[in-house]
C-alpha atoms as a PDB file:
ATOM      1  CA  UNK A   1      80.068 133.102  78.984  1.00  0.00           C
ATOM      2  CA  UNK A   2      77.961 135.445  77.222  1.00  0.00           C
ATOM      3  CA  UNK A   3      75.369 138.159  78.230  1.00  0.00           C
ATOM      4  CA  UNK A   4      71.745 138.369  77.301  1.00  0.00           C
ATOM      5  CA  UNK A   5      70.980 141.203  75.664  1.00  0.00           C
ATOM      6  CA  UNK A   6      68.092 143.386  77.460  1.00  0.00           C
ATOM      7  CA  UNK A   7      66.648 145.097  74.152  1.00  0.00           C
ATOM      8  CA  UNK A   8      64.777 147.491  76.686  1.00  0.00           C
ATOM      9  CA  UNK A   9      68.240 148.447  77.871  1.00  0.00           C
ATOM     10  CA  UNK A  10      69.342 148.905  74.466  1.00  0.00           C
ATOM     11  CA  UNK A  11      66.398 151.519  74.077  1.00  0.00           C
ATOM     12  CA  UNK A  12      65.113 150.342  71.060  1.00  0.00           C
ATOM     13  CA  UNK A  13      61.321 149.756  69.831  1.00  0.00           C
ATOM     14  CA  UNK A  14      60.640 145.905  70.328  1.00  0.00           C
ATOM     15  CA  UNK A  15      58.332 146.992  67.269  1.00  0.00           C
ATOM     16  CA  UNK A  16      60.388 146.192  63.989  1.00  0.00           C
ATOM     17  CA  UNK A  17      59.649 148.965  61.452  1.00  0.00           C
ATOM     18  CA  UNK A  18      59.744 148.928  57.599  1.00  0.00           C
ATOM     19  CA  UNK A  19      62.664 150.594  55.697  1.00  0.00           C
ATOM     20  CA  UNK A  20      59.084 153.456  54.660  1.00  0.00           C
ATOM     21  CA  UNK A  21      58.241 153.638  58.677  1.00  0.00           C
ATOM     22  CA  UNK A  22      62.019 154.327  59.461  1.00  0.00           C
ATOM     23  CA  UNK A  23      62.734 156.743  56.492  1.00  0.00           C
ATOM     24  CA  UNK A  24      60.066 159.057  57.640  1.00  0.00           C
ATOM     25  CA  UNK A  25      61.088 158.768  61.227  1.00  0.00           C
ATOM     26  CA  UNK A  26      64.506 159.982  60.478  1.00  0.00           C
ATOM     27  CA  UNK A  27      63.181 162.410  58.777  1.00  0.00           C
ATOM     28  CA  UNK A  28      60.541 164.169  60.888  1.00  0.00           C
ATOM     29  CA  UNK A  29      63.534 164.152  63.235  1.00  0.00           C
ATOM     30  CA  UNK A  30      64.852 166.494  61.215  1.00  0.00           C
ATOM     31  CA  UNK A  31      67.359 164.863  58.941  1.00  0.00           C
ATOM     32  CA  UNK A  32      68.156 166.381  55.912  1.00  0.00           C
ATOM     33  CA  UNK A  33      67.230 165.200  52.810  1.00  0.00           C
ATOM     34  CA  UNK A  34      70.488 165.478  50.894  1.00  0.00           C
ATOM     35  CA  UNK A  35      72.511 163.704  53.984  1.00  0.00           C
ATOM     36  CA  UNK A  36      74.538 160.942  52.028  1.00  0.00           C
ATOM     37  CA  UNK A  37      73.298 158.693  54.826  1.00  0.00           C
ATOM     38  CA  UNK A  38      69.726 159.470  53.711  1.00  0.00           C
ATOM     39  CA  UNK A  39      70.451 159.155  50.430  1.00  0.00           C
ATOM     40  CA  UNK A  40      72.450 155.925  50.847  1.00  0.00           C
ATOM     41  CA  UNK A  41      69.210 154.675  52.246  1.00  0.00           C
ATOM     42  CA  UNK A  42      66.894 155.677  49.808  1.00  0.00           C
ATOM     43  CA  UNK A  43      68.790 154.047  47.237  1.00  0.00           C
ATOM     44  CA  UNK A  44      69.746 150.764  49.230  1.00  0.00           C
ATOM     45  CA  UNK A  45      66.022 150.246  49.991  1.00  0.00           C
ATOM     46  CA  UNK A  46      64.256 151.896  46.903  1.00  0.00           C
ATOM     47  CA  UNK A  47      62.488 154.247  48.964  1.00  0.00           C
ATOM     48  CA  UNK A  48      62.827 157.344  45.991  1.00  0.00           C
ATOM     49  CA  UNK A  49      58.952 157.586  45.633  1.00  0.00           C
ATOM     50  CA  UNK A  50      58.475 157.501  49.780  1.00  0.00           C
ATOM     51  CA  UNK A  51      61.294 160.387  49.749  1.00  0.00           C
ATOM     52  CA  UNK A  52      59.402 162.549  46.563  1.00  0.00           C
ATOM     53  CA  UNK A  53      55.758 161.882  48.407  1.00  0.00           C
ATOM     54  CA  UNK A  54      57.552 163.295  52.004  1.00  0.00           C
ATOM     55  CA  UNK A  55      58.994 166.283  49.756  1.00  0.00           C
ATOM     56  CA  UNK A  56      55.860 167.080  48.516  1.00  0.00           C
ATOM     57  CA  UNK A  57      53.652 166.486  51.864  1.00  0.00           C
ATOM     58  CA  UNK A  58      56.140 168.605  53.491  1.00  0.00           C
ATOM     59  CA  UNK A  59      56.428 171.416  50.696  1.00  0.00           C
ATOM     60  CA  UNK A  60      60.038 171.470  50.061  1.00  0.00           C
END
């Protein structure tokens, strides 16, 4: 028999975000740019110009 999954127990947003939205999340959480996760993303989702315009915003 299986369980129902309880997303609030899971704590995660019942709010879906965009691949942009979730990009700058990690980030302001203080991820680093050059993380091969990060950059994994960027690439997998063609988020290059979100990650140049977050550079910039944030003067690095």
């Amino acid at each position: 028999m299986a369980e129902s999954v309880n997303e609030a127990e899971l704590g995660r947003s019942k709010q879906s975000a965009t691949p942009r939205e979730h990009l700058q999340h990690l980030l302001n959480l203080g991820w680093e740019v050059n993380s091969p996760l990060i950059q994994k993303y960027v690439v997998g989702n063609s988020l290059q110009k979100e990650l140049d315009d977050w550079l910039k915003s944030a003067g690095q």
